[in-house]
N, C-alpha and C. Protein backbone atom coordinates (compact mmCIF):
# COMPACT_ATOMS: atom_id res chain seq x y z
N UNK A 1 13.71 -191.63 -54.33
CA UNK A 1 13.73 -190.65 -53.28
C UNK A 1 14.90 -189.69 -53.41
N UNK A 2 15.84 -189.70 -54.10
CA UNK A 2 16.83 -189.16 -54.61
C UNK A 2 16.90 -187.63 -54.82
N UNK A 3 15.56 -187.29 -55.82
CA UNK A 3 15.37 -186.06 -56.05
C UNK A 3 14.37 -185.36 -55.33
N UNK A 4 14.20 -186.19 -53.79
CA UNK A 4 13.27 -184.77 -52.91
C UNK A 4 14.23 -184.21 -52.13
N UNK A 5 13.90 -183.34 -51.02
CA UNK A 5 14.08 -182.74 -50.53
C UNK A 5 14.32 -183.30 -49.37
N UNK A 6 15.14 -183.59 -48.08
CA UNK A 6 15.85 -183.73 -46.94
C UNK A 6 15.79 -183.12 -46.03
N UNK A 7 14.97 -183.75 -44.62
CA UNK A 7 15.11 -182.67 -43.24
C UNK A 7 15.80 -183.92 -42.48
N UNK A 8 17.10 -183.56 -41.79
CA UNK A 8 17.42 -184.65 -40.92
C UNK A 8 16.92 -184.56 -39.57
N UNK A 9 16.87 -185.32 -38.86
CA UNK A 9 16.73 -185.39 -37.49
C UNK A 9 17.81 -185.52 -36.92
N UNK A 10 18.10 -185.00 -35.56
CA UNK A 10 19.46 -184.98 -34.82
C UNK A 10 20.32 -186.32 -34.66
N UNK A 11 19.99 -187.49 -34.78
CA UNK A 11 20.44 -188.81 -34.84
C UNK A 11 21.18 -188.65 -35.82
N UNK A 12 20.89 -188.55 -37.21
CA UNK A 12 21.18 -188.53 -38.19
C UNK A 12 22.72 -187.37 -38.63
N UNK A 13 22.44 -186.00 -38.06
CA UNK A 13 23.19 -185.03 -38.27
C UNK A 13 24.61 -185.55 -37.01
N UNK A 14 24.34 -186.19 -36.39
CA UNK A 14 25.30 -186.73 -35.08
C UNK A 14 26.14 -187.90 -35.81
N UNK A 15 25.41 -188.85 -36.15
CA UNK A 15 26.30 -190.35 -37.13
C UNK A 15 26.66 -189.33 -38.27
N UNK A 16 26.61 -189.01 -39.09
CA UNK A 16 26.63 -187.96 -40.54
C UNK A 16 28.02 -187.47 -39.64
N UNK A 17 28.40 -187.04 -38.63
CA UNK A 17 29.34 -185.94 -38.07
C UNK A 17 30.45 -187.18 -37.66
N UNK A 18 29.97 -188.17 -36.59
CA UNK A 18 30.94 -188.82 -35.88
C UNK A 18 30.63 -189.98 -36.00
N UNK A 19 29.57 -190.54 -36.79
CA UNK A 19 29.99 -192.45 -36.87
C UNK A 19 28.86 -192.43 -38.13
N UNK A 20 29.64 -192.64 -39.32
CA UNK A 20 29.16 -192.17 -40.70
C UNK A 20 28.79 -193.86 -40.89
N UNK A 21 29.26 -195.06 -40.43
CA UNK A 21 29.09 -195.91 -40.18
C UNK A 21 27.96 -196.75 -39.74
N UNK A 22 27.24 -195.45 -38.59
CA UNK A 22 25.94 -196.31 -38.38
C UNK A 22 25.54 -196.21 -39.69
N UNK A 23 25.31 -195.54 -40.69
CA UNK A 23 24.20 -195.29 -41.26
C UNK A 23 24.80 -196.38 -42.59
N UNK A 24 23.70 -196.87 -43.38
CA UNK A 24 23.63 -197.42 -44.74
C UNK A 24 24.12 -196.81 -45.63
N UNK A 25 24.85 -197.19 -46.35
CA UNK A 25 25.55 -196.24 -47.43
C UNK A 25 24.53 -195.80 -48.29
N UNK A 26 23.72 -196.70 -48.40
CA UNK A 26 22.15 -196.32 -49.38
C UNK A 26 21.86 -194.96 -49.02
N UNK A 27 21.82 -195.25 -47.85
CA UNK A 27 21.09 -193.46 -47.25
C UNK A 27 22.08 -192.55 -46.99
N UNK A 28 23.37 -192.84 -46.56
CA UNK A 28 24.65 -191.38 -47.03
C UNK A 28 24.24 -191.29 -48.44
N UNK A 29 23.84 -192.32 -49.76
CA UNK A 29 24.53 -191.81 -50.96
C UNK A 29 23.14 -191.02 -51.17
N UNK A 30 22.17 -191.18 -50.89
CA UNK A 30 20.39 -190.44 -50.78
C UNK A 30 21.02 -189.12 -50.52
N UNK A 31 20.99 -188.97 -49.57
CA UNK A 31 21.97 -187.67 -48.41
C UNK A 31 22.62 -186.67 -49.22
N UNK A 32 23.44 -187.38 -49.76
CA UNK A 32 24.62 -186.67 -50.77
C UNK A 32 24.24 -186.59 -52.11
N UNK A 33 23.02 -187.02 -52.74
CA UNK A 33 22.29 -187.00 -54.09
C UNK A 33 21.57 -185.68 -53.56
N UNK A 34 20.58 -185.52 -52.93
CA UNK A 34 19.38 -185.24 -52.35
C UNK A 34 19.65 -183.63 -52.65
N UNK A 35 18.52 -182.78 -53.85
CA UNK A 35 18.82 -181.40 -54.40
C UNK A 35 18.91 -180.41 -52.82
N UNK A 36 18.34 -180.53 -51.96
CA UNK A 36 18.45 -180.08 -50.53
C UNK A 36 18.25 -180.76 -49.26
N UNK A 37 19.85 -180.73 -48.47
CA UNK A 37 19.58 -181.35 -47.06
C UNK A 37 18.82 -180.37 -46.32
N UNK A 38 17.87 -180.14 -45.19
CA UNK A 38 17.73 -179.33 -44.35
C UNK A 38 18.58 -179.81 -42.93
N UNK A 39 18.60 -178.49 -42.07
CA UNK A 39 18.86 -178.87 -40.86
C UNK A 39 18.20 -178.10 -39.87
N UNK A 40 17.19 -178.13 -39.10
CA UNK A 40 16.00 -177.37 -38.41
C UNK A 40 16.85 -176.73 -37.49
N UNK A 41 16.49 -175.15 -36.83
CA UNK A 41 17.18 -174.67 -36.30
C UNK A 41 16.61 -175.37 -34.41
N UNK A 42 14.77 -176.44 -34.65
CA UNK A 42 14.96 -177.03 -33.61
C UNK A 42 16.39 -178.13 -33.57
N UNK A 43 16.57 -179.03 -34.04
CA UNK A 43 17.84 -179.79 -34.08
C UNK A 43 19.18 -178.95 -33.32
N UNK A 44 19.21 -178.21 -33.69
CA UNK A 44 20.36 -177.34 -33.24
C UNK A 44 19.74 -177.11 -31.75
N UNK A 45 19.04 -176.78 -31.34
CA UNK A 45 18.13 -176.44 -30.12
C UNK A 45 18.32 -178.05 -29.01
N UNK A 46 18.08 -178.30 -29.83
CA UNK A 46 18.29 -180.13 -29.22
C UNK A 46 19.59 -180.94 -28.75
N UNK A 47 20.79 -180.30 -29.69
CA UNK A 47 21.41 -180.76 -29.26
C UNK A 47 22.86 -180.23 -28.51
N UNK A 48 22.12 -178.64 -28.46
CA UNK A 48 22.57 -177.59 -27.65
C UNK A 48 22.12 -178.53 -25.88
N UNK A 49 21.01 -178.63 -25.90
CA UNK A 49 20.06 -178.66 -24.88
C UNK A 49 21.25 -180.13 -23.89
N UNK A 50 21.22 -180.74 -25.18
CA UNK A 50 21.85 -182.13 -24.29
C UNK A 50 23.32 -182.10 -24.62
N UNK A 51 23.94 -181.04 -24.98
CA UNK A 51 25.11 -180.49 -24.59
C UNK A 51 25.30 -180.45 -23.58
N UNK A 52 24.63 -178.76 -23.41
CA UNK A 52 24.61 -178.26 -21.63
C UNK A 52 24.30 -179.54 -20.92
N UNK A 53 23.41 -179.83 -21.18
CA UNK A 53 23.36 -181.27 -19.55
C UNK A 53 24.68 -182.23 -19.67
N UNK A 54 25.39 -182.72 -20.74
CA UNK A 54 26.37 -183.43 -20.63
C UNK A 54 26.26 -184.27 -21.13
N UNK A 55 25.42 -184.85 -21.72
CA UNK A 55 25.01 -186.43 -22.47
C UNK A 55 25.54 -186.07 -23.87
N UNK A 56 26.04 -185.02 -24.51
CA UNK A 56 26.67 -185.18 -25.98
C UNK A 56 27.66 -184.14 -26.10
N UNK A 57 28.66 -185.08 -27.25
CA UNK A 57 29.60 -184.14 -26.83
C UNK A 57 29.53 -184.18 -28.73
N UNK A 58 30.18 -182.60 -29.35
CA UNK A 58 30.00 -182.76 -30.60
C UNK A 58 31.55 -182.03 -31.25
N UNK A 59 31.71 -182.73 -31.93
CA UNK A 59 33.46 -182.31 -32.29
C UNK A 59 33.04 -181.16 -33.09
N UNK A 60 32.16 -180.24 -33.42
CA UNK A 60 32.51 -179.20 -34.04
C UNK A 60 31.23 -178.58 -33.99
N UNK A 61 30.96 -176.97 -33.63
CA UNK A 61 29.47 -176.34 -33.53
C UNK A 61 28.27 -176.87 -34.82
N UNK A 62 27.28 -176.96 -34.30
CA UNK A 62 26.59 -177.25 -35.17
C UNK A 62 26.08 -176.67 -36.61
N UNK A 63 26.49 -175.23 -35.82
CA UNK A 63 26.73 -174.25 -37.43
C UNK A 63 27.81 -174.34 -38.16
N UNK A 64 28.63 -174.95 -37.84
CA UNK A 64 30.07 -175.79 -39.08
C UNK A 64 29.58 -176.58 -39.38
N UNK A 65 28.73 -177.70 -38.40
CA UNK A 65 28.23 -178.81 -39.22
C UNK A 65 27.59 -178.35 -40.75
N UNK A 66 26.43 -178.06 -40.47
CA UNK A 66 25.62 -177.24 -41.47
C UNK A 66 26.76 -177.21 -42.64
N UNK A 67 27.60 -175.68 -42.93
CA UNK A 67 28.38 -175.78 -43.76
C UNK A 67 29.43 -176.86 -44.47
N UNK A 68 29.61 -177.69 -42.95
CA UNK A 68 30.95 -178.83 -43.80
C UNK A 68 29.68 -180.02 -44.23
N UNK A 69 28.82 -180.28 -43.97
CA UNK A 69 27.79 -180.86 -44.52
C UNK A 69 26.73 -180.44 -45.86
N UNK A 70 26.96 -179.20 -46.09
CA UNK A 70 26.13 -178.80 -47.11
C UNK A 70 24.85 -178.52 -46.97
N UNK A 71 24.75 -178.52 -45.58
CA UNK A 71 23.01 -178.45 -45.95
C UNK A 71 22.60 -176.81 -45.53
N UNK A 72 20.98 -176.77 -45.31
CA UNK A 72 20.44 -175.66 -45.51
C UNK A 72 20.19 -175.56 -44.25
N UNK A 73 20.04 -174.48 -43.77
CA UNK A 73 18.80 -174.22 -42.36
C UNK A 73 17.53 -173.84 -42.47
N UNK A 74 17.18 -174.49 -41.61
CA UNK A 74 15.75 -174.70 -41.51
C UNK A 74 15.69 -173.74 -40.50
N UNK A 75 14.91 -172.59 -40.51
CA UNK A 75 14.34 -171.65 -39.34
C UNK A 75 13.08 -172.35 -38.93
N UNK A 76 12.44 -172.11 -37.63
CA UNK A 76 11.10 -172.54 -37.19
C UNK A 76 10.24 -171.17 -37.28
N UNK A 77 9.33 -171.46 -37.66
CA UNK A 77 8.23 -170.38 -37.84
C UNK A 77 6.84 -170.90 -37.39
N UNK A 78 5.80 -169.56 -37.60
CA UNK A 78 4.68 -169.69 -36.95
C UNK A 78 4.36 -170.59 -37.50
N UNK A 79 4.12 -171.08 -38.85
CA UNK A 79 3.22 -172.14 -39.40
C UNK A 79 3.80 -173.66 -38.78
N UNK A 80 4.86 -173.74 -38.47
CA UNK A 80 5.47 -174.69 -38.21
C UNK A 80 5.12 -174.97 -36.66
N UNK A 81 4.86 -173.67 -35.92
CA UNK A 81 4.53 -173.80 -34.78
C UNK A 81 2.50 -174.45 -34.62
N UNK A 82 2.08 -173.76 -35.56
CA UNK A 82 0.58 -174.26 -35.35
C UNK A 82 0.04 -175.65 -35.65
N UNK A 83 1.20 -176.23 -37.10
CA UNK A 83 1.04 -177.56 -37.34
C UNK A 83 1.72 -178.58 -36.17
N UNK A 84 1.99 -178.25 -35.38
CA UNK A 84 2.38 -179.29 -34.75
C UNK A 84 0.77 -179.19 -33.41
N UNK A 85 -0.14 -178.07 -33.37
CA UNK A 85 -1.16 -178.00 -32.61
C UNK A 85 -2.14 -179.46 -33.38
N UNK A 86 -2.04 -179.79 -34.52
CA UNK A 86 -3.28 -180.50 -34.85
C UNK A 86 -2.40 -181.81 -35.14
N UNK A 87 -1.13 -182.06 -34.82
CA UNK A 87 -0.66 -183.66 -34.78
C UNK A 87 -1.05 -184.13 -33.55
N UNK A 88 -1.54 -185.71 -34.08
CA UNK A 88 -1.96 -186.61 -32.55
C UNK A 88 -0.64 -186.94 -32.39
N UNK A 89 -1.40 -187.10 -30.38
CA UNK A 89 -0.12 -187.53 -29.75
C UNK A 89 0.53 -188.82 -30.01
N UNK A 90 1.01 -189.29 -31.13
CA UNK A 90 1.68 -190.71 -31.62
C UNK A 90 3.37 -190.27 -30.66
N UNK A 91 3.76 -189.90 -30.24
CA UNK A 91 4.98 -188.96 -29.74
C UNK A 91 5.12 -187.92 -29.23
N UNK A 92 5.51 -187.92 -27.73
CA UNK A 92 5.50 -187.12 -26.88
C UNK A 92 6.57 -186.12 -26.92
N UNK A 93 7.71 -186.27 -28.15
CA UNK A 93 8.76 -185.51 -27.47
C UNK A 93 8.81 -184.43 -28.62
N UNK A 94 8.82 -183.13 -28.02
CA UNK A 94 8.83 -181.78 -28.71
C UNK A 94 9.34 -181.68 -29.78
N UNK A 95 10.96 -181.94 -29.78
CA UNK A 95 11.33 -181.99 -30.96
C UNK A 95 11.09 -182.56 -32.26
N UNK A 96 10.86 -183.90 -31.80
CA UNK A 96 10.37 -184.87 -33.01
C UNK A 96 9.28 -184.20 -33.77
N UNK A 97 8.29 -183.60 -32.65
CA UNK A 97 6.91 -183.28 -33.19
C UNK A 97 7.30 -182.23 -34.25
N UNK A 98 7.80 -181.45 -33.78
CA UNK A 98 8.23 -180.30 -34.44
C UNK A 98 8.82 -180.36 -36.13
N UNK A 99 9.86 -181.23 -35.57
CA UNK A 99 10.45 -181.94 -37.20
C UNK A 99 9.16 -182.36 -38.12
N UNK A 100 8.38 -183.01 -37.19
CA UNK A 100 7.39 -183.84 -38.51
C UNK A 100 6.67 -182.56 -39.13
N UNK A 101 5.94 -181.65 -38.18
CA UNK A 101 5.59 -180.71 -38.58
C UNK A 101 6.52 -179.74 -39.73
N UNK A 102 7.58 -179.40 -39.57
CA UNK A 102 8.30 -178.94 -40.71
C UNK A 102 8.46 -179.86 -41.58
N UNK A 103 8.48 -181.17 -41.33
CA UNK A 103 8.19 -181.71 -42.76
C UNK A 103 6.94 -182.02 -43.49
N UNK A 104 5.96 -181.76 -42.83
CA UNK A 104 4.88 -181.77 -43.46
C UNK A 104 4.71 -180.42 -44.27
N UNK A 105 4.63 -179.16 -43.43
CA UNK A 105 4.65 -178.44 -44.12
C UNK A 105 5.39 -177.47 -45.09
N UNK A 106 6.45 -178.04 -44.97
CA UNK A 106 7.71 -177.64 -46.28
C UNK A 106 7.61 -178.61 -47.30
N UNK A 107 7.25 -180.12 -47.15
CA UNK A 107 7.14 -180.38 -48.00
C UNK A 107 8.26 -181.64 -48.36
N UNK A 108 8.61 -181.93 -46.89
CA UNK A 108 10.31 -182.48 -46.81
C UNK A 108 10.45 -184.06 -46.76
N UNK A 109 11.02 -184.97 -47.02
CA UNK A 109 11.09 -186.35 -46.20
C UNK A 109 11.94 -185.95 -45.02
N UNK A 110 11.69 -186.48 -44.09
CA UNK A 110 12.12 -186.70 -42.94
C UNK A 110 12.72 -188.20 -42.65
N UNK A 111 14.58 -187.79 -42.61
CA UNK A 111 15.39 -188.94 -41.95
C UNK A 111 15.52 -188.90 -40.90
N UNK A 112 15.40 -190.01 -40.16
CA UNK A 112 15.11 -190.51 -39.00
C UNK A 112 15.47 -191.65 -38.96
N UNK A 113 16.07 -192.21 -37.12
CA UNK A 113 16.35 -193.31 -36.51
C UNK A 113 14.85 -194.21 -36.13
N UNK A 114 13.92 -193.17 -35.29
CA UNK A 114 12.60 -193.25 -34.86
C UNK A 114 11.96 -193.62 -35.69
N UNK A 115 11.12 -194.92 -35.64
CA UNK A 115 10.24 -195.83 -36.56
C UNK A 115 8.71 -195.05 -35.73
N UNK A 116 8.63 -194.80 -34.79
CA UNK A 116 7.55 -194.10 -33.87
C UNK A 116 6.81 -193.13 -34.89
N UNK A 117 8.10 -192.28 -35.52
CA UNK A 117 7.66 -191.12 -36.69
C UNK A 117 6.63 -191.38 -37.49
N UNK A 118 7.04 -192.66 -38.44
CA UNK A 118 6.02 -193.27 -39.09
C UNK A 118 4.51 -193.23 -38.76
N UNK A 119 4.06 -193.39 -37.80
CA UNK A 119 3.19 -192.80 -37.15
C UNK A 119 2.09 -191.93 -37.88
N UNK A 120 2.75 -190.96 -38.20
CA UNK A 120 2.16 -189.42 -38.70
C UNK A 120 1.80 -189.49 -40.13
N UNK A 121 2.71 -190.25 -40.78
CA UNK A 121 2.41 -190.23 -42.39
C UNK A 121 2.83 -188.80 -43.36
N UNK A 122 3.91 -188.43 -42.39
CA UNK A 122 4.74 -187.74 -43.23
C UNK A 122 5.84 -188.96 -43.73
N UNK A 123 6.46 -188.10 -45.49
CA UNK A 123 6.90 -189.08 -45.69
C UNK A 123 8.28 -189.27 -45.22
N UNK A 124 9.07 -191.03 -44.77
CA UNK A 124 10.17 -190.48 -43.74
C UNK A 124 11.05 -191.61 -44.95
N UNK A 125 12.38 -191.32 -44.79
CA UNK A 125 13.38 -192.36 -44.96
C UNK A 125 13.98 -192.90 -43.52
N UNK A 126 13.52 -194.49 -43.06
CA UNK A 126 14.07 -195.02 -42.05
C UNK A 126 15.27 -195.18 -42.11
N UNK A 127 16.38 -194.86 -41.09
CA UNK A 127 17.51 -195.78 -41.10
C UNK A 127 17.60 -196.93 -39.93
């Protein structure tokens, strides 16, 4: 899995930032092999969202993350918006859906905390 391609999910970009610890070193060293991380500009949307309400606090904007992390951005677009019209409801929550959908149709594995994901049969790396 080394040489695909990487979309994280916000769990992931949060431990990666402030507890590098949760995660398996297997999957930091994936992470840090991996020819492109993505980072969806929903993610950023997400964890703006539970900013403002107060439930997360993040030691540095998420657009530094991006850069001191290396990865790419992921913009959301129409196609990204229509594939998420023909995923079943295995998961109710917007964002997630959204992610799977950009990883289906970019072409991405999708890291993830959420075993729920699995679900869809995009392909995911669990942590």
């Amino acid at each position: 899995m080394t040489s695909s391609r990487l979309l994280l999910d916000s769990n992931i970009v949060v431990w990666l930032d402030q507890k590098p610890e949760r995660l398996p070193a297997s999957v930091v060293r994936q992470i840090e092999s991996a020819p492109q991380v993505f980072l969806s500009a929903v993610t950023a949307w997400e964890l703006g969202i539970k900013q403002s309400l107060g439930g997360l606090t993040l030691l540095r904007p998420v657009s530094d993350l991006i850069q001191a992390l290396g990865m790419t951005e992921l913009p959301v677009t129409i196609r990204h918006g229509e594939a998420v019209r023909d995923l079943p409801l295995h998961h109710r929550d917007p964002f997630d859906r959204l992610l799977v959908a950009q990883a289906m149709v970019e072409g991405l594995i999708l890291v993830t905390g959420d075993k729920r994901l699995t679900e869809y049969g995009v392909p995911i790396l669990l942590v």
